[in-house]
C-alpha atoms as a PDB file:
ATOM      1  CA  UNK A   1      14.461  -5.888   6.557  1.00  0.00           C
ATOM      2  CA  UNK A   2      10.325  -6.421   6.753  1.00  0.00           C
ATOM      3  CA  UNK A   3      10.230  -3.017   5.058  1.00  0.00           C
ATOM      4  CA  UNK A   4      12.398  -2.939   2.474  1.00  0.00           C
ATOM      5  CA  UNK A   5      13.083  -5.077  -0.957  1.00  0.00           C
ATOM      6  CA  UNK A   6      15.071  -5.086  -4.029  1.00  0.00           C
ATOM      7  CA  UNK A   7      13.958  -4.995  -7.276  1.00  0.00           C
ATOM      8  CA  UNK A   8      15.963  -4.941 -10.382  1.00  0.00           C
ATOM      9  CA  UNK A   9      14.822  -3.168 -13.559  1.00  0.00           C
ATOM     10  CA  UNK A  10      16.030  -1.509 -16.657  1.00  0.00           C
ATOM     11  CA  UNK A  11      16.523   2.530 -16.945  1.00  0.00           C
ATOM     12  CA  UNK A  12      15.884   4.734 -19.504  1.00  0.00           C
ATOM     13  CA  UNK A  13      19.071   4.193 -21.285  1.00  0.00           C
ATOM     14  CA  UNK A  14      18.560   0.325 -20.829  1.00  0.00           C
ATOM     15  CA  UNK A  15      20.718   0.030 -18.212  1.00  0.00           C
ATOM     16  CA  UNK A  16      19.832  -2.751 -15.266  1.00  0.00           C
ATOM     17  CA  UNK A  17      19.688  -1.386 -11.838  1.00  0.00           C
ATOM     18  CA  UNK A  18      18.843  -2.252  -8.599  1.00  0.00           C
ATOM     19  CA  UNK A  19      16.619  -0.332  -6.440  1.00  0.00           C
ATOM     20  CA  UNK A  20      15.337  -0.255  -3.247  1.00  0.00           C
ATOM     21  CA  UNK A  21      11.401   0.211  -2.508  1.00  0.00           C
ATOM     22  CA  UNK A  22       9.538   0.397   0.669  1.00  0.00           C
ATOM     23  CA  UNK A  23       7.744  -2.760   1.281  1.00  0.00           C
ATOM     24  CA  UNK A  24       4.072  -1.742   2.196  1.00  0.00           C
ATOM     25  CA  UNK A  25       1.769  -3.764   4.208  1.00  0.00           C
ATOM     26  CA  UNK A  26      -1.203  -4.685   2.807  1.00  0.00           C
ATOM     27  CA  UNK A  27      -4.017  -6.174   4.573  1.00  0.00           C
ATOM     28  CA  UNK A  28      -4.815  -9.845   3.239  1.00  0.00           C
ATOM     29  CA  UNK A  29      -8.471  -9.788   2.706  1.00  0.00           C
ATOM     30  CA  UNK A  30      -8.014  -6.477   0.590  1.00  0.00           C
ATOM     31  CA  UNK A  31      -5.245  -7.729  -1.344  1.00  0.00           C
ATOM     32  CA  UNK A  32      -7.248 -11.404  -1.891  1.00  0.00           C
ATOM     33  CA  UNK A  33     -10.418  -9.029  -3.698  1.00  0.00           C
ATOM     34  CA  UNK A  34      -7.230  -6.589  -5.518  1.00  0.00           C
ATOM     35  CA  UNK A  35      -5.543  -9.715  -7.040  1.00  0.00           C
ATOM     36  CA  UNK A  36      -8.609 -10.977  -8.288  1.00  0.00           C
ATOM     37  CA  UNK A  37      -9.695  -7.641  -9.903  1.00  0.00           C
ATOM     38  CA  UNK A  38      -6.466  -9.358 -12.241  1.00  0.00           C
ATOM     39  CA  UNK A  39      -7.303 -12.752 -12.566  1.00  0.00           C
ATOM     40  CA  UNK A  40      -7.879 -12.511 -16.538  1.00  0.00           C
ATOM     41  CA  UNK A  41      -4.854 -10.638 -16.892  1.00  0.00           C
ATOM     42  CA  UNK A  42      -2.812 -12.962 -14.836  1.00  0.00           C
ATOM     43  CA  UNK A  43      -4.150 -16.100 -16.346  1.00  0.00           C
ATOM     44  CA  UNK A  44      -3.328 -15.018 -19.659  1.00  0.00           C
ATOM     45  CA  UNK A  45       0.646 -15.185 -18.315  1.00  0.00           C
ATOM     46  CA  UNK A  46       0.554 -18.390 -18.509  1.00  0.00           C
ATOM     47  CA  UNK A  47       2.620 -20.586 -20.780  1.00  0.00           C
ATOM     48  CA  UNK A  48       2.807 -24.190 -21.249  1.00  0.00           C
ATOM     49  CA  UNK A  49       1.023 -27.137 -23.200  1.00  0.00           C
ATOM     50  CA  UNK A  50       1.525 -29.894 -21.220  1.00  0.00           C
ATOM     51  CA  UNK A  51      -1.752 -29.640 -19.316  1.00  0.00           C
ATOM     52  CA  UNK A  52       0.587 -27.728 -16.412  1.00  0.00           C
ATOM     53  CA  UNK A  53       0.681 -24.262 -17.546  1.00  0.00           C
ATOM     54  CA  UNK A  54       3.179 -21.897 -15.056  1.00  0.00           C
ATOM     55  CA  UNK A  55       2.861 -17.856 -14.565  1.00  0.00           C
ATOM     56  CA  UNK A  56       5.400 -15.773 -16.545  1.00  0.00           C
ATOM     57  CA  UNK A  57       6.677 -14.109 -12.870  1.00  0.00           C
ATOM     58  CA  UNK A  58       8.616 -11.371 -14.784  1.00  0.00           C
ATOM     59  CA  UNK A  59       5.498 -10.162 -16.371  1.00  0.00           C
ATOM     60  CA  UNK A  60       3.661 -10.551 -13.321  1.00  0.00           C
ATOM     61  CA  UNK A  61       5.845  -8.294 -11.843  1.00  0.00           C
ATOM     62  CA  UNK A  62       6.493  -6.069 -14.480  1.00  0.00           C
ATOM     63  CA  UNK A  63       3.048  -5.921 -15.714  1.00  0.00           C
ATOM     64  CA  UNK A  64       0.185  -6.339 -12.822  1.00  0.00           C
ATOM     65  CA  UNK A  65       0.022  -3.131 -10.531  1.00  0.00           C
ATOM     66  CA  UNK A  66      -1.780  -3.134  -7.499  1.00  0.00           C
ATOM     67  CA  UNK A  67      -2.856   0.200  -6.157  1.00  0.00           C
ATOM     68  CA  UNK A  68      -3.696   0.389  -2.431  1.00  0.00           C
ATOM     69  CA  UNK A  69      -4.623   2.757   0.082  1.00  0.00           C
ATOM     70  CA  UNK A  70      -1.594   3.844   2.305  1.00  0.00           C
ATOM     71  CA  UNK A  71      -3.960   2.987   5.703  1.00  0.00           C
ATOM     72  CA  UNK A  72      -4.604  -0.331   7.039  1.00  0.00           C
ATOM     73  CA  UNK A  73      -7.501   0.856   8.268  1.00  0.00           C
ATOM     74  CA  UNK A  74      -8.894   1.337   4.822  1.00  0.00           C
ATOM     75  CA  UNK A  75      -7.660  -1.246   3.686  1.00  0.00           C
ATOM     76  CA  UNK A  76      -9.621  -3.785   5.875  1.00  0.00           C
ATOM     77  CA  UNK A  77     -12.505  -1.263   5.851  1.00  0.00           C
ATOM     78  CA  UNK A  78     -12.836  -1.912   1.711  1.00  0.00           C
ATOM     79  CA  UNK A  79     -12.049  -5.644   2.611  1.00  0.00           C
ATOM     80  CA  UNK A  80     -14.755  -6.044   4.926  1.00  0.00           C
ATOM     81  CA  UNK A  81     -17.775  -4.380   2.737  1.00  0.00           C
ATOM     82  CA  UNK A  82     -16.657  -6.547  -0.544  1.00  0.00           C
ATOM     83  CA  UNK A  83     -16.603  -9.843   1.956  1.00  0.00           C
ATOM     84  CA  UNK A  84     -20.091  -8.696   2.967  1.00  0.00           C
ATOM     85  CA  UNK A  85     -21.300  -8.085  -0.661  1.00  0.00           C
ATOM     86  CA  UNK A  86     -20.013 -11.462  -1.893  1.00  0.00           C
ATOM     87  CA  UNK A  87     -21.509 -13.016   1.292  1.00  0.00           C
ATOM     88  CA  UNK A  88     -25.184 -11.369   0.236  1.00  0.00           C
ATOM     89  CA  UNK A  89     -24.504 -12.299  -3.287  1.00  0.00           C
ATOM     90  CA  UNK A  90     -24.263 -16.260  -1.979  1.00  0.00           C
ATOM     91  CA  UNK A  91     -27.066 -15.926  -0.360  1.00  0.00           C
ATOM     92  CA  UNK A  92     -29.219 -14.280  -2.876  1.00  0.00           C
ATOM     93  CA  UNK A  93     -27.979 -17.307  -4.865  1.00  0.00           C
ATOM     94  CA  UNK A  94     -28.969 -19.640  -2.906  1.00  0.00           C
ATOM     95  CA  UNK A  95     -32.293 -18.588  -2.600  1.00  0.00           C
ATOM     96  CA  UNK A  96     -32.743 -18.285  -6.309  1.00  0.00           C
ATOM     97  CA  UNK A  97     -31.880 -21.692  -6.851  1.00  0.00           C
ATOM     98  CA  UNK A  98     -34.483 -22.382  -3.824  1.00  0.00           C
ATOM     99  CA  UNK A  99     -36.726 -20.364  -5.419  1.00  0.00           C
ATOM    100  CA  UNK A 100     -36.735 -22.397  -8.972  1.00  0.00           C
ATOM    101  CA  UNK A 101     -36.441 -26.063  -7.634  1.00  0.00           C
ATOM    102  CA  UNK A 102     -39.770 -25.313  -5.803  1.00  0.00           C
ATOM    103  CA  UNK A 103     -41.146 -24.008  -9.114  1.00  0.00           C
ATOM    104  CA  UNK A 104     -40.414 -26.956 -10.968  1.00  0.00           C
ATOM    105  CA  UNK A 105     -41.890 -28.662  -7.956  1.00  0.00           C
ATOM    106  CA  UNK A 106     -45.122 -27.096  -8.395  1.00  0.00           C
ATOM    107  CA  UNK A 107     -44.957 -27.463 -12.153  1.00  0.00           C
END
């Protein structure tokens, strides 16, 4: 089912269980800018010295929670506007480093 997964955890009393949770959908843009609201957190699950480090995926999962608006709509509305910062951001970039090339041009 699209909808649904299975998850196992532990209960109170230490007990593992399986339960059921609603898959949501999440719009792809939104959920690109959520994930990297983590990236610190998420790189420091990784483990390994031998130059190819992996993610711990239990702590991942057990650790990294991802809020999200219930509507799509929102979703891709949010999406959109932190696209369009990071877009203006670029630019305002690129001009700076326009900017100071043509100073030491001058100078």
């Amino acid at each position: 089912d699209p909808y649904l997964e299975t998850r196992e955890k532990e209960d109170a009393f230490a007990e593992r269980i399986v339960e059921a949770v609603e898959r949501k959908v999440i719009d792809p843009l939104y959920y690109g800018y959520a994930i990297k609201a983590f990236q610190t957190q998420v790189e420091g699950f990784a483990e390994g010295s031998t130059g190819q480090t992996e993610i711990n995926k239990r702590r991942l999962q057990d650790e990294v929670v991802i809020r999200f608006p219930v509507s799509l709509d929102e979703q891709k509305a949010i999406g959109r506007m932190l696209k369009v910062i990071d877009e203006k951001i670029q630019t305002n970039e690129e001009v700076n480093d326009n900017l100071q090339e043509q100073i030491r041009a001058l100078f």
